[in-house]
Protein backbone atom coordinates (compact mmCIF):
# COMPACT_ATOMS: atom_id res chain seq x y z
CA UNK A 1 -23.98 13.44 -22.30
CA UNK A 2 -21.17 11.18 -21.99
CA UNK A 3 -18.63 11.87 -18.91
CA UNK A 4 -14.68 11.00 -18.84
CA UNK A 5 -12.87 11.68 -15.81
CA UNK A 6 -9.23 12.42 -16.37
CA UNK A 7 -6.28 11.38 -14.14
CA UNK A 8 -4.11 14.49 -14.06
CA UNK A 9 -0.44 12.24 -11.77
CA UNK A 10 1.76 12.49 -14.90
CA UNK A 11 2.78 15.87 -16.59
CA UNK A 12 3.58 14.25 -20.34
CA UNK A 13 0.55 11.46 -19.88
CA UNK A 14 -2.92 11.62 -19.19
CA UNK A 15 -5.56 8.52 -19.11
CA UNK A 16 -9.24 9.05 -18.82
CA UNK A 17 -11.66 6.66 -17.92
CA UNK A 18 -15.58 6.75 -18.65
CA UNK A 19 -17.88 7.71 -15.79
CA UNK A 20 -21.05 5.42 -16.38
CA UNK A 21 -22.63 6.88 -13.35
CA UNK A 22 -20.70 9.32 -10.35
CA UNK A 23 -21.78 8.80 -6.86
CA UNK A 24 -19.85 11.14 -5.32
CA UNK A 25 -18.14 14.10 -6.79
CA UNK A 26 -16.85 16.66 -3.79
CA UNK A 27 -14.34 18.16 -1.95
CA UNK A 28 -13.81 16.07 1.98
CA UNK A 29 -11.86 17.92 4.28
CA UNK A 30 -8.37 17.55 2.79
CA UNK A 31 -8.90 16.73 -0.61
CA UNK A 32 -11.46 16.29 -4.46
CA UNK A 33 -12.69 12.65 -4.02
CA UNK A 34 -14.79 11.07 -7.27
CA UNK A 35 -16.42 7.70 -7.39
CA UNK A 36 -17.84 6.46 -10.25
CA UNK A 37 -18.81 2.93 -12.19
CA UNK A 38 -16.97 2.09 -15.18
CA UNK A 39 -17.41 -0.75 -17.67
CA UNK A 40 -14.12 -2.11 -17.28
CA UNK A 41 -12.66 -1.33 -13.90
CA UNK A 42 -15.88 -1.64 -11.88
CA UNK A 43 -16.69 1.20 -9.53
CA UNK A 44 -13.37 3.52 -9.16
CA UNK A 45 -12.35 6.29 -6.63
CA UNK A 46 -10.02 8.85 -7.81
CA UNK A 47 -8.36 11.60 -5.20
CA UNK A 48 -6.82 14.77 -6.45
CA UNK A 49 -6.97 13.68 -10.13
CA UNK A 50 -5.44 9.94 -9.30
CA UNK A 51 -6.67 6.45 -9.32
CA UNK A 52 -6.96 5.45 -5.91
CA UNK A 53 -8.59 2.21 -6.16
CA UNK A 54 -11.34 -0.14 -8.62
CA UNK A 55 -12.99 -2.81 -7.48
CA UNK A 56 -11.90 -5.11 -10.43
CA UNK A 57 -7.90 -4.90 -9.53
CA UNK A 58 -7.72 -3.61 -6.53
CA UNK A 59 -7.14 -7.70 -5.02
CA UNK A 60 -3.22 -7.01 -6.61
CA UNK A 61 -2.35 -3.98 -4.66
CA UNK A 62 -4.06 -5.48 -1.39
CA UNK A 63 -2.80 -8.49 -1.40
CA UNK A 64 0.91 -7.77 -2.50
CA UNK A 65 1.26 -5.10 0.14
CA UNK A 66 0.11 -7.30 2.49
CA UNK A 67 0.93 -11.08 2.45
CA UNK A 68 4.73 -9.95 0.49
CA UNK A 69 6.32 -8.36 4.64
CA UNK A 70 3.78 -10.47 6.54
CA UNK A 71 5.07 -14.10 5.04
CA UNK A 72 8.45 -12.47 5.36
CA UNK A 73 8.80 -11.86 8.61
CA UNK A 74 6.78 -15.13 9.61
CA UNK A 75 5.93 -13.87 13.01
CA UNK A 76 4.55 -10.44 13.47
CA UNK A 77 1.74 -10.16 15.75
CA UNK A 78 1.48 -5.50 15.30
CA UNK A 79 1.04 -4.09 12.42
CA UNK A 80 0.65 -0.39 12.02
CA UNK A 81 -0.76 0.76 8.33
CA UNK A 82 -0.31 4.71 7.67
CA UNK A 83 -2.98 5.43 5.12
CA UNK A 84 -5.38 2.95 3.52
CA UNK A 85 -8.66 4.36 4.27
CA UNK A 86 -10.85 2.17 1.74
CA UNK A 87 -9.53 -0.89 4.05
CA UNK A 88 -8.35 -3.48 1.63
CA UNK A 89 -4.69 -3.71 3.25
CA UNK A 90 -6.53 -3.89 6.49
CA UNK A 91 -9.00 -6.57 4.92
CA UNK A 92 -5.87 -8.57 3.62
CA UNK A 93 -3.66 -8.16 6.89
CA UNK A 94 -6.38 -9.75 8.98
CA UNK A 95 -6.49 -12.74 7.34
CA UNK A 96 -3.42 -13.73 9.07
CA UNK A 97 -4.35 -15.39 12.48
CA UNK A 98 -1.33 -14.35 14.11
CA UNK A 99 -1.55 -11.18 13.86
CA UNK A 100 -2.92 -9.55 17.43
CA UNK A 101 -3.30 -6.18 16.50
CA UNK A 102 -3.88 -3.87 12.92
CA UNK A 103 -3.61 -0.33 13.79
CA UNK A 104 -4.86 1.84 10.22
CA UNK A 105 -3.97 5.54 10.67
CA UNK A 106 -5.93 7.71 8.27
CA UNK A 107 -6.08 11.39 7.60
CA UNK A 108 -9.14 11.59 6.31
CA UNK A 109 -12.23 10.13 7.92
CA UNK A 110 -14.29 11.05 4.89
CA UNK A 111 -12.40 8.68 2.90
CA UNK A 112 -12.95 5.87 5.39
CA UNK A 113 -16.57 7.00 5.65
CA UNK A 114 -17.25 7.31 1.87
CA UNK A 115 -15.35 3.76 1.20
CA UNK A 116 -17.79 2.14 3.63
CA UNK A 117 -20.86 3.41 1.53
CA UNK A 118 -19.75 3.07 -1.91
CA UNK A 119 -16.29 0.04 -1.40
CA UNK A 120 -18.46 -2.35 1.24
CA UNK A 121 -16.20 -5.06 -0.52
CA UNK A 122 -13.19 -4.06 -0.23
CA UNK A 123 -12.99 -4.40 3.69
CA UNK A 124 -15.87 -6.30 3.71
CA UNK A 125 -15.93 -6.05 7.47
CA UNK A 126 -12.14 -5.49 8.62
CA UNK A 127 -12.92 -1.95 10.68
CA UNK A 128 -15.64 -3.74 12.46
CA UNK A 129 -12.76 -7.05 13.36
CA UNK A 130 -11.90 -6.54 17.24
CA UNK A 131 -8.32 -6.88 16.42
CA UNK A 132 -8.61 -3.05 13.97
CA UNK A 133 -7.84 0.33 15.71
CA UNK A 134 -8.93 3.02 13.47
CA UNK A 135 -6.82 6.56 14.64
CA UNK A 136 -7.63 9.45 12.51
CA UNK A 137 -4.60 11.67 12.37
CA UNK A 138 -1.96 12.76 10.45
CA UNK A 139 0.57 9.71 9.51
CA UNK A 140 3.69 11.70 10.39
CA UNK A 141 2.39 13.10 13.76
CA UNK A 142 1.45 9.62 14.71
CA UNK A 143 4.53 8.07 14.22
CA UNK A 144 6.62 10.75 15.77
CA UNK A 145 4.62 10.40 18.83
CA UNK A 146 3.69 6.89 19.16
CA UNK A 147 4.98 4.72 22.22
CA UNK A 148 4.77 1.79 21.08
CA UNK A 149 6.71 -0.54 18.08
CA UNK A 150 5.22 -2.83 15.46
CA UNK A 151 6.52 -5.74 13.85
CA UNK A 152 5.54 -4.18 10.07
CA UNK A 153 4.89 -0.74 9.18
CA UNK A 154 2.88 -0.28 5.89
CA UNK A 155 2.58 3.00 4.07
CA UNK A 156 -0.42 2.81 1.91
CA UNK A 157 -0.67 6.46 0.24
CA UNK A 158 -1.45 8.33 -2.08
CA UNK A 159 1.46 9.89 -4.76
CA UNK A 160 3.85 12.70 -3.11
CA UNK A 161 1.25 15.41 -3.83
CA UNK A 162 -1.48 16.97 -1.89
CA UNK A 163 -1.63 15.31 2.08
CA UNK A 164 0.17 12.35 0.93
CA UNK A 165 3.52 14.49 -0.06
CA UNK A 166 5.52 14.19 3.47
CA UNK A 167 5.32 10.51 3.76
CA UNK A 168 7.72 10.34 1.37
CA UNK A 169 10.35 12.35 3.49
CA UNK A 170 13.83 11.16 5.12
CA UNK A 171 11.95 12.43 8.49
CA UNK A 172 8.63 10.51 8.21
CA UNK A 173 11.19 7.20 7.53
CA UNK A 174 13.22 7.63 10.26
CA UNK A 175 10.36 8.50 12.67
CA UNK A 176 9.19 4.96 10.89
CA UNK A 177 12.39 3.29 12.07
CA UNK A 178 11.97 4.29 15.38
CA UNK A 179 8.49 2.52 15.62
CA UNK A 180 9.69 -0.11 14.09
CA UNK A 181 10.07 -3.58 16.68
CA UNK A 182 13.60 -5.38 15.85
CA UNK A 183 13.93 -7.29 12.98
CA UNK A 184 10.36 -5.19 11.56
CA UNK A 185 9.62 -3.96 7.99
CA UNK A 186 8.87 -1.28 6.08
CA UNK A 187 6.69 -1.55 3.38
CA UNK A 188 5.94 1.44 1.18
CA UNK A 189 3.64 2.49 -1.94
CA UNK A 190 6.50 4.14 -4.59
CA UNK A 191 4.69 4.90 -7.59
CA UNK A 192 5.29 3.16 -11.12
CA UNK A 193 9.46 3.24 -11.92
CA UNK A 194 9.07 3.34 -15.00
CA UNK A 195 7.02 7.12 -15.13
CA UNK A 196 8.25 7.94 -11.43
CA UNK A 197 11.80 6.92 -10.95
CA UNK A 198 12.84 10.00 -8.92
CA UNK A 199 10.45 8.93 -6.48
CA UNK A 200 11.80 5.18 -6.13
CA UNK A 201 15.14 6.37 -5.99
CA UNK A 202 14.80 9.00 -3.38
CA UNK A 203 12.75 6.52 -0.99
CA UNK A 204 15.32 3.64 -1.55
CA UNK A 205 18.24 5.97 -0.91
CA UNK A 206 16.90 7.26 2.45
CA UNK A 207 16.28 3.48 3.20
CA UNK A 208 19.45 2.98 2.63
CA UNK A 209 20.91 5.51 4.89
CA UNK A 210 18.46 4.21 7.69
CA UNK A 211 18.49 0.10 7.52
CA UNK A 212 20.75 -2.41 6.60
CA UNK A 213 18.60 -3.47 3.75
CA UNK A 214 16.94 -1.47 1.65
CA UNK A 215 15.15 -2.71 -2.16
CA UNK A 216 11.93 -2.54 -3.76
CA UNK A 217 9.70 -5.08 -4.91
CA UNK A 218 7.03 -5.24 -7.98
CA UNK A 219 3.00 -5.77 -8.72
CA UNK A 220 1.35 -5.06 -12.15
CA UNK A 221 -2.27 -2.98 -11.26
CA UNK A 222 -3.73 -2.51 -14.50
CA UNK A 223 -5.30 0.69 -13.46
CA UNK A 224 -2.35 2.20 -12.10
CA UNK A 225 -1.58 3.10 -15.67
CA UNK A 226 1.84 2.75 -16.75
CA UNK A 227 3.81 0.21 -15.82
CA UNK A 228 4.42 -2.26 -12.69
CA UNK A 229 3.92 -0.77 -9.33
CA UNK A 230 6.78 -0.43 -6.41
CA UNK A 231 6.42 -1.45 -3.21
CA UNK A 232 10.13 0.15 -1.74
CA UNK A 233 11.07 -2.56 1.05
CA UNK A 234 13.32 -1.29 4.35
CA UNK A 235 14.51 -3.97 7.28
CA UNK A 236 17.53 -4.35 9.29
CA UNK A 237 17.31 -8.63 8.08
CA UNK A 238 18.59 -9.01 5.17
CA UNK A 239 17.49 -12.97 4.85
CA UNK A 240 13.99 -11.71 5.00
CA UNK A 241 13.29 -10.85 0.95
CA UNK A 242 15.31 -14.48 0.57
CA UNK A 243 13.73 -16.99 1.28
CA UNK A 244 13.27 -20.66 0.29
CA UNK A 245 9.76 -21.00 -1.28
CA UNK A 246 9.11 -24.48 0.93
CA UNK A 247 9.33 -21.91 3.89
CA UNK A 248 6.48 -19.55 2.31
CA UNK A 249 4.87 -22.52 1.37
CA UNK A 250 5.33 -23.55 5.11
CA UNK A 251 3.85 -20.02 6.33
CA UNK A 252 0.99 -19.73 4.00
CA UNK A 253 -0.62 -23.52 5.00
CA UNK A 254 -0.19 -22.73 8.78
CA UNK A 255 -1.80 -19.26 8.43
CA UNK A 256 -4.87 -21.24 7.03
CA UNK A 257 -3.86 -21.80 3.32
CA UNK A 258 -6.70 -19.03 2.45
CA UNK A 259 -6.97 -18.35 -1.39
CA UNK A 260 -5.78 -15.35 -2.83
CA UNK A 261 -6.09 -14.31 -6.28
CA UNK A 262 -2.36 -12.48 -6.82
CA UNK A 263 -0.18 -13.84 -4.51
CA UNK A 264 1.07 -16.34 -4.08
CA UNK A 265 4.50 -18.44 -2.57
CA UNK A 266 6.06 -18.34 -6.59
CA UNK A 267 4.63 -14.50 -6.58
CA UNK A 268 6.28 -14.02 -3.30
CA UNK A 269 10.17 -14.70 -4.16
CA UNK A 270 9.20 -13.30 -8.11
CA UNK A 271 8.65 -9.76 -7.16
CA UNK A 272 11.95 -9.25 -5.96
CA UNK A 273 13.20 -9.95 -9.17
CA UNK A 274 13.76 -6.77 -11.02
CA UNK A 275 14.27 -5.62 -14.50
CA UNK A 276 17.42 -4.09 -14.88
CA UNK A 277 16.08 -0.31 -15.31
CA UNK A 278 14.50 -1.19 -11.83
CA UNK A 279 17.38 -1.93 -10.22
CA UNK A 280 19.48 0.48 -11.41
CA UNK A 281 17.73 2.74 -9.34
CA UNK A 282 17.21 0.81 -5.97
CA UNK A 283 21.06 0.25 -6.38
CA UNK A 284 22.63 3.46 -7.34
């Protein structure tokens, strides 16, 4: 008998994609994990009814969240990443040789657990990498009580439901702020504008009470179904989403030159450049 698991994010839409075969269909500690092979996207993990990740795309989200605030910046050497248990930001932010440390804060050790199994390459190594601290602890906790500061702060989470919900708060960005070295960036996942614009909007207005710049930037994951994927974008340096391409160019050859298969330095200054209906809300 033929399976379909159905993603439940969106109350007017609703995708479902075959299960060829389920390896893991439970409840973890905090929330209903599935993984399953599928013809077309590969082997797929879904949490709480949502498409968390598939090994076919899941090089666009990784890489974009990633290389986009690290070739920025040009110089961070701590990076802090609040979610992103499977490990591909991890995977992605270790390719840069200048980075010293990559701490990943997870909620969930199950997930991390689970994605070592069944997503071996997807981090294809990064939690074993000296320079990875793995804390498992509640995102918002952890940045309210860290002592230290980090040159980039990535939230990689899931939707504002479930665990995920309060790291999309005015509170959990301002704690972010605070842990935030001079001249550092915020980097977080904001859904797809086009079905979630609330969401956007709300994130880039608290930016926008918080640091001097505040935008969004743009990634098409074909499983994220419906549209391009935000990435909402907080600094206090303006001049850092405007760069000259010879100087990500410059960047990407002294980091090694290492291949990617998304972005890249014409990627880099292109995902800043949103359609109108996009903007509209990152400006309002």
């Amino acid at each position: 008998m033929e399976r379909w698991v159905e993603e439940t994010l969106h109350d007017g839409f609703r995708v479902r994609l075959k299960a060829d075969r389920v390896l893991f269909d439970s409840e973890t500690e905090r929330q209903h994990l599935v993984i399953f092979e599928n013809g077309d996207f590969g082997r797929v993990m879904m949490l709480d009814g949502v498409v968390q990740l598939s090994t076919r795309d899941e090089f666009v989200y990784h890489e974009m969240m990633s290389h986009v605030p690290l070739f920025a910046h040009g110089e961070a050497k701590k990076v802090l990443i609040i979610g992103g248990g499977d490990g591909g930001v991890l995977r992605e932010v270790l390719r840069h040789p200048d980075v010293t440390s990559a701490t990943l804060c997870e909620i969930d050790q199950s997930v991390i657990d689970l994605c070592r199994e069944h997503f071996p390459d997807v981090s294809v190594g990064a939690f074993d990498d000296e320079r990875a601290r793995v804390v498992i602890a509640d995102g918002t906790k952890f940045v309210r009580e860290i002592d230290e500061c980090f040159d980039l702060i990535m939230v990689d989470s899931t939707d504002p439901i479930g665990p995920g919900a309060v790291l999309f708060t005015k509170e959990f960005y301002t704690d972010c702020r605070s842990a935030l070295a001079p001249g550092g960036i915020l980097v977080t996942q904001n859904g797809l504008p086009f079905l979630q614009a609330s969401e956007l909007k709300e994130s880039v207005g608290y930016f926008r009470d918080l640091f001097d710049d505040a935008f969004a930037y743009l990634a098409t994951t074909p499983s994220y179904f419906g549209g391009p994927m935000s990435f909402g974008w907080a600094t206090d340096n303006k001049k850092l989403r405007q760069h000259d391409l010879e100087i990500i160019k410059k960047r990407h050859e002294t980091a090694g030159g290492f291949p990617t298969r998304y972005w890249c330095p014409d990627m880099q200054l292109a995902a800043f450049a949103l359609p109108t209906y996009i903007r509209e809300l990152v400006e309002a």
